[in-house]
Protein backbone atom coordinates (compact mmCIF):
# COMPACT_ATOMS: atom_id res chain seq x y z
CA UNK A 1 -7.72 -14.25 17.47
CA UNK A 2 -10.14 -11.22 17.97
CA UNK A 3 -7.48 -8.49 17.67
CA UNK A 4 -7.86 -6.29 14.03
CA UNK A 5 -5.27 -6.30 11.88
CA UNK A 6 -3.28 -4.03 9.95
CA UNK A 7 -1.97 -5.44 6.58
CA UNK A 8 0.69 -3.03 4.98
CA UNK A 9 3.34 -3.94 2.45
CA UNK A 10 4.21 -2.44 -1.16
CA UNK A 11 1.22 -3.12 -3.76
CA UNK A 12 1.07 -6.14 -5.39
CA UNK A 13 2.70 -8.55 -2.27
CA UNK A 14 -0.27 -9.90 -1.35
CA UNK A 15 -2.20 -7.78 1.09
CA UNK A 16 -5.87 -8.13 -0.50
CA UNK A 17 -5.52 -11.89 -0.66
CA UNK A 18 -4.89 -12.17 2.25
CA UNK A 19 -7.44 -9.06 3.58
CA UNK A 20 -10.41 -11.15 1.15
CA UNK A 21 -9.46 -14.52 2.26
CA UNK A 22 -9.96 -13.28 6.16
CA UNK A 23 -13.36 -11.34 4.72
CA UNK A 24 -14.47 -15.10 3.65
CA UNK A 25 -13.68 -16.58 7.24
CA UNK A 26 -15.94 -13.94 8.73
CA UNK A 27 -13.40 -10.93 9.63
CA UNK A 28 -14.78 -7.38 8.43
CA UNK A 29 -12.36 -6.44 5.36
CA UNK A 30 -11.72 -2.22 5.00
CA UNK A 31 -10.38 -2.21 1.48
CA UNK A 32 -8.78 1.37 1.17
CA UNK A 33 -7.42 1.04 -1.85
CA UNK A 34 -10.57 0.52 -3.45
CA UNK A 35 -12.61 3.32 -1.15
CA UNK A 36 -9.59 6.25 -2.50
CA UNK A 37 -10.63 4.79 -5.84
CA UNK A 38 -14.41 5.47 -5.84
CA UNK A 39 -13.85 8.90 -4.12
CA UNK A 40 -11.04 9.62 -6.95
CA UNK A 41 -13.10 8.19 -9.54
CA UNK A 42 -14.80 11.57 -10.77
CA UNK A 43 -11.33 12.87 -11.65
CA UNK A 44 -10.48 10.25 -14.70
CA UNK A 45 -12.64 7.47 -16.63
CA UNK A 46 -11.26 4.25 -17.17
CA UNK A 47 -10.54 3.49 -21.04
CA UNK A 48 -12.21 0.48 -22.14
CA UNK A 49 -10.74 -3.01 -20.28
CA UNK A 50 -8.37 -0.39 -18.06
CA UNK A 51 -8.76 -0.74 -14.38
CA UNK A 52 -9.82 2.13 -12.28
CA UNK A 53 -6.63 2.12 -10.03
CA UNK A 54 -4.77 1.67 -13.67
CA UNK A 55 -6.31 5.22 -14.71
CA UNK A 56 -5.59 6.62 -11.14
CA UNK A 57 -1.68 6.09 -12.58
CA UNK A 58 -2.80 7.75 -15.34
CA UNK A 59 -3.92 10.67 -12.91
CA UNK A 60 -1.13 10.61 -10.87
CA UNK A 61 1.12 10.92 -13.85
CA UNK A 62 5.39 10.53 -13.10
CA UNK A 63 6.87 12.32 -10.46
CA UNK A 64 8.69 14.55 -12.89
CA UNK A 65 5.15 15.62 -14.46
CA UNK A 66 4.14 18.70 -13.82
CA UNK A 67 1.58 19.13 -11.11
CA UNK A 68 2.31 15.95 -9.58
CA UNK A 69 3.26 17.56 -6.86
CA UNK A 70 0.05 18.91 -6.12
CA UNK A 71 -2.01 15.17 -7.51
CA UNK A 72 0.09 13.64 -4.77
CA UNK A 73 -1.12 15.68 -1.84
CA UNK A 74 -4.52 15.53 -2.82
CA UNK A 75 -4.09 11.77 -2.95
CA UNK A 76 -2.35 11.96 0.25
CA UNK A 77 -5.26 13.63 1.90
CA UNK A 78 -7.84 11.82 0.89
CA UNK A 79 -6.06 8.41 1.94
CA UNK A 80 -5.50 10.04 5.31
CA UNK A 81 -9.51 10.64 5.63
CA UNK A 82 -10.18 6.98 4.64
CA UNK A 83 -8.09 5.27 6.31
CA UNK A 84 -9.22 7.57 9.52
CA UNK A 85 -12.23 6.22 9.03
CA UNK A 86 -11.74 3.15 8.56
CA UNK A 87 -9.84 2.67 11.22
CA UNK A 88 -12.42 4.01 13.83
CA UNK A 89 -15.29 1.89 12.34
CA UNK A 90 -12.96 -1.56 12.87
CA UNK A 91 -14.49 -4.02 14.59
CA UNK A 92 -12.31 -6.48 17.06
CA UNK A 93 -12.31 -8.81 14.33
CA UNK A 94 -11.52 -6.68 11.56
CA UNK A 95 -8.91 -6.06 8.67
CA UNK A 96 -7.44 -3.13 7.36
CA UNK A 97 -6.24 -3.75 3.76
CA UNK A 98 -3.91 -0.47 3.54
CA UNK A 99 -2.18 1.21 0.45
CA UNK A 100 1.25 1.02 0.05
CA UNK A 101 1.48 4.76 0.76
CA UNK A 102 0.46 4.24 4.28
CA UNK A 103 3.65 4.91 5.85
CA UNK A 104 3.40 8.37 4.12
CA UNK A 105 0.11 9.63 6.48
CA UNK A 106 0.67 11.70 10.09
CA UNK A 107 2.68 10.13 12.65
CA UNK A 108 -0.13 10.22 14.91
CA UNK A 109 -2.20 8.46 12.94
CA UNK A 110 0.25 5.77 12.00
CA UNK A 111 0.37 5.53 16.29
CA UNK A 112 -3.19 4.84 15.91
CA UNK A 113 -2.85 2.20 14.01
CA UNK A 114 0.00 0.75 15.51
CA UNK A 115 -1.89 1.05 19.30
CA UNK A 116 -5.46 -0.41 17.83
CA UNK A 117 -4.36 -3.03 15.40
CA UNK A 118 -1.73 -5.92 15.22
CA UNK A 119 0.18 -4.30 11.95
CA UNK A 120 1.34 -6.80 9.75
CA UNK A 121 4.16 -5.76 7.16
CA UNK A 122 4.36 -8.59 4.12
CA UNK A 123 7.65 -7.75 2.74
CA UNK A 124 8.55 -8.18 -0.65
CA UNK A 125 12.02 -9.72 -2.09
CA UNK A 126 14.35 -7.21 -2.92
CA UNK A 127 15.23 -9.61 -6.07
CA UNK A 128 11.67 -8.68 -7.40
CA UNK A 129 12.49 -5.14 -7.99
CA UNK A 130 13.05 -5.61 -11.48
CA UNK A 131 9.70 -6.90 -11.97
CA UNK A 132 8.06 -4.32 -10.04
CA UNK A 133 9.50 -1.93 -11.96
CA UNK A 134 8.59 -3.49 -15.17
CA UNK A 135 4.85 -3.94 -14.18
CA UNK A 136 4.73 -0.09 -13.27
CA UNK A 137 5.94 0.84 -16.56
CA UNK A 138 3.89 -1.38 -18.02
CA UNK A 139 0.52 -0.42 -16.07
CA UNK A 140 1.03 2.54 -13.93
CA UNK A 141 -0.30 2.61 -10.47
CA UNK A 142 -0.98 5.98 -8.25
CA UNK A 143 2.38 5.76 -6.72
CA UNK A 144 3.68 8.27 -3.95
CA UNK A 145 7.47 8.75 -4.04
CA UNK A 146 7.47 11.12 -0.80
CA UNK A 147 10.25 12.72 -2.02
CA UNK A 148 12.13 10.05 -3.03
CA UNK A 149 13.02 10.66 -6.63
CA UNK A 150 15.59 12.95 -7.73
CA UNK A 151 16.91 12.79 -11.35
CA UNK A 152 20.03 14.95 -10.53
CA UNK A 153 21.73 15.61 -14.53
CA UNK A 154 20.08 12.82 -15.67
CA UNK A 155 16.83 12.22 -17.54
CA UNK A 156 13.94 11.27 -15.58
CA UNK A 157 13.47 8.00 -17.47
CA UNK A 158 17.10 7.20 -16.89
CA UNK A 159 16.91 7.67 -13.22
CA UNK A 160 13.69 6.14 -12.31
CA UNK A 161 15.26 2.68 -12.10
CA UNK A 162 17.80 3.64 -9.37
CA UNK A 163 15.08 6.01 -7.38
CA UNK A 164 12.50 3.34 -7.72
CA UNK A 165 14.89 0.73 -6.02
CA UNK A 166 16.09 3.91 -3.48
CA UNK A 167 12.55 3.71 -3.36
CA UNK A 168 11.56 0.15 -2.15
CA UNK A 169 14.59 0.41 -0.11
CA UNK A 170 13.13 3.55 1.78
CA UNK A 171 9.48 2.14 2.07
CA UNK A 172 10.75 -1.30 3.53
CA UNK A 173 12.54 0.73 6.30
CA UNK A 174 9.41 2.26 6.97
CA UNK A 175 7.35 -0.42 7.00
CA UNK A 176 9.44 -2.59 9.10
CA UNK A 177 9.68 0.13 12.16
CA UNK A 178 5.74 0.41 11.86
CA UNK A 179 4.85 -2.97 12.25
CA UNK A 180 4.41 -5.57 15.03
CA UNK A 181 5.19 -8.79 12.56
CA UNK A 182 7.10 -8.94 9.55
CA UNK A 183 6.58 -12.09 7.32
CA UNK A 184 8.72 -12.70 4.03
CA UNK A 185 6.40 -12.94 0.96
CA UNK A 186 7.57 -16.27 0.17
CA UNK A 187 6.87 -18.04 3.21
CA UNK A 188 3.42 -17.15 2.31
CA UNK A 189 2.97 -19.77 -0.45
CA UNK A 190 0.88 -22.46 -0.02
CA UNK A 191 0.39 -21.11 3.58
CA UNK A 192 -3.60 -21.84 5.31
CA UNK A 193 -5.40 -19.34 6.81
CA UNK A 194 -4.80 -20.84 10.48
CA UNK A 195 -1.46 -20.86 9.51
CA UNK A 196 -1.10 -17.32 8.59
CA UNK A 197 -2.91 -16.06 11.88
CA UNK A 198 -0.71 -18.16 14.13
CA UNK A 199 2.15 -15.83 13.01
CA UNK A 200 0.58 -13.05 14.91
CA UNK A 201 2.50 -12.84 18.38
CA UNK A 202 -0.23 -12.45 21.01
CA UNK A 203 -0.73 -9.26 23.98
């Protein structure tokens, strides 16, 4: 297969195994997750043992803090430039390893990607929401909610559950109409490498 690919999907579903496992059979692996991170990294120092995306979260704050707003666009843009870039640099036999904002840059630029790379959406089970939700709590990553959480009477802690799932449900949506394949997280176990590229439909 000499066709790049596009690997999109919510964080934590498996993208950068799957992105580093490609990078070890030879592909070229664009890891934009890790590029917003260096350019972000003047903004906050890691605590001791804390990951950098971990104190991106801390950045980013809840979408109920004040300026978040504001820390989201900025994140926004700069993920637009990278992945820009990244995308034009892509060799035939390249892999984009996106965020799991992705869906959240210009139109045209999402028809970029869709038109220069086979875009592969790994799609999480809705029954892991729970745990998704837990782990965020638990160690905050920069997460853009494009408008997708609205606390209404209650208290923002009480209603992040519900927008959170609103959430997934929203992004998967999304996801779905942008890609060319769509493969369920748990077929993915145990899966080889030839395996997982014979999944991607050809022309």
């Amino acid at each position: 297969m000499t066709e790049p690919l596009s690997l999109i999907g919510m964080s934590g579903v498996g993208k950068s195994f799957w992105a580093k496992r490609l990078e070890a059979d030879g592909w070229v692996r664009r890891d934009c997750d890790g590029e917003i991170a260096a350019a972000l990294g003047a903004l906050v120092s890691p605590e001791p043992g804390e990951e950098p995306v971990h104190a991106l979260g801390r950045w980013m704050g809840m979408p109920w803090h004040e300026g978040y707003a504001a820390r989201e666009a900025e994140y926004l843009a700069l993920e637009e430039r990278v992945t820009r870039t990244a995308l034009a640099e892509l060799p035939a036999r390249g892999v984009l390893d996106t965020t799991g904002s992705v869906i959240y840059l210009p139109s045209p630029l999402l028809a970029e990607l869709r038109a220069r790379t086979r875009v592969v959406y790994l799609r999480t089970p809705a029954e892991r929401c729970a745990a998704m939700l837990r782990l965020y709590l638990e160690e905050p990553k920069p997460v853009v909610w494009g408008g997708a959480f609205a606390a209404g009477d209650e208290a923002p802690e009480a209603a992040l559950p519900r927008c959170y799932e609103e959430l997934l449900r929203i992004r998967d949506a999304r996801y779905a109409a942008l890609a060319h394949v769509v493969i369920e997280a748990p077929e993915l176990v145990g899966l080889e490498l030839s395996e997982f590229l014979a999944r991607m439909p050809r022309g």
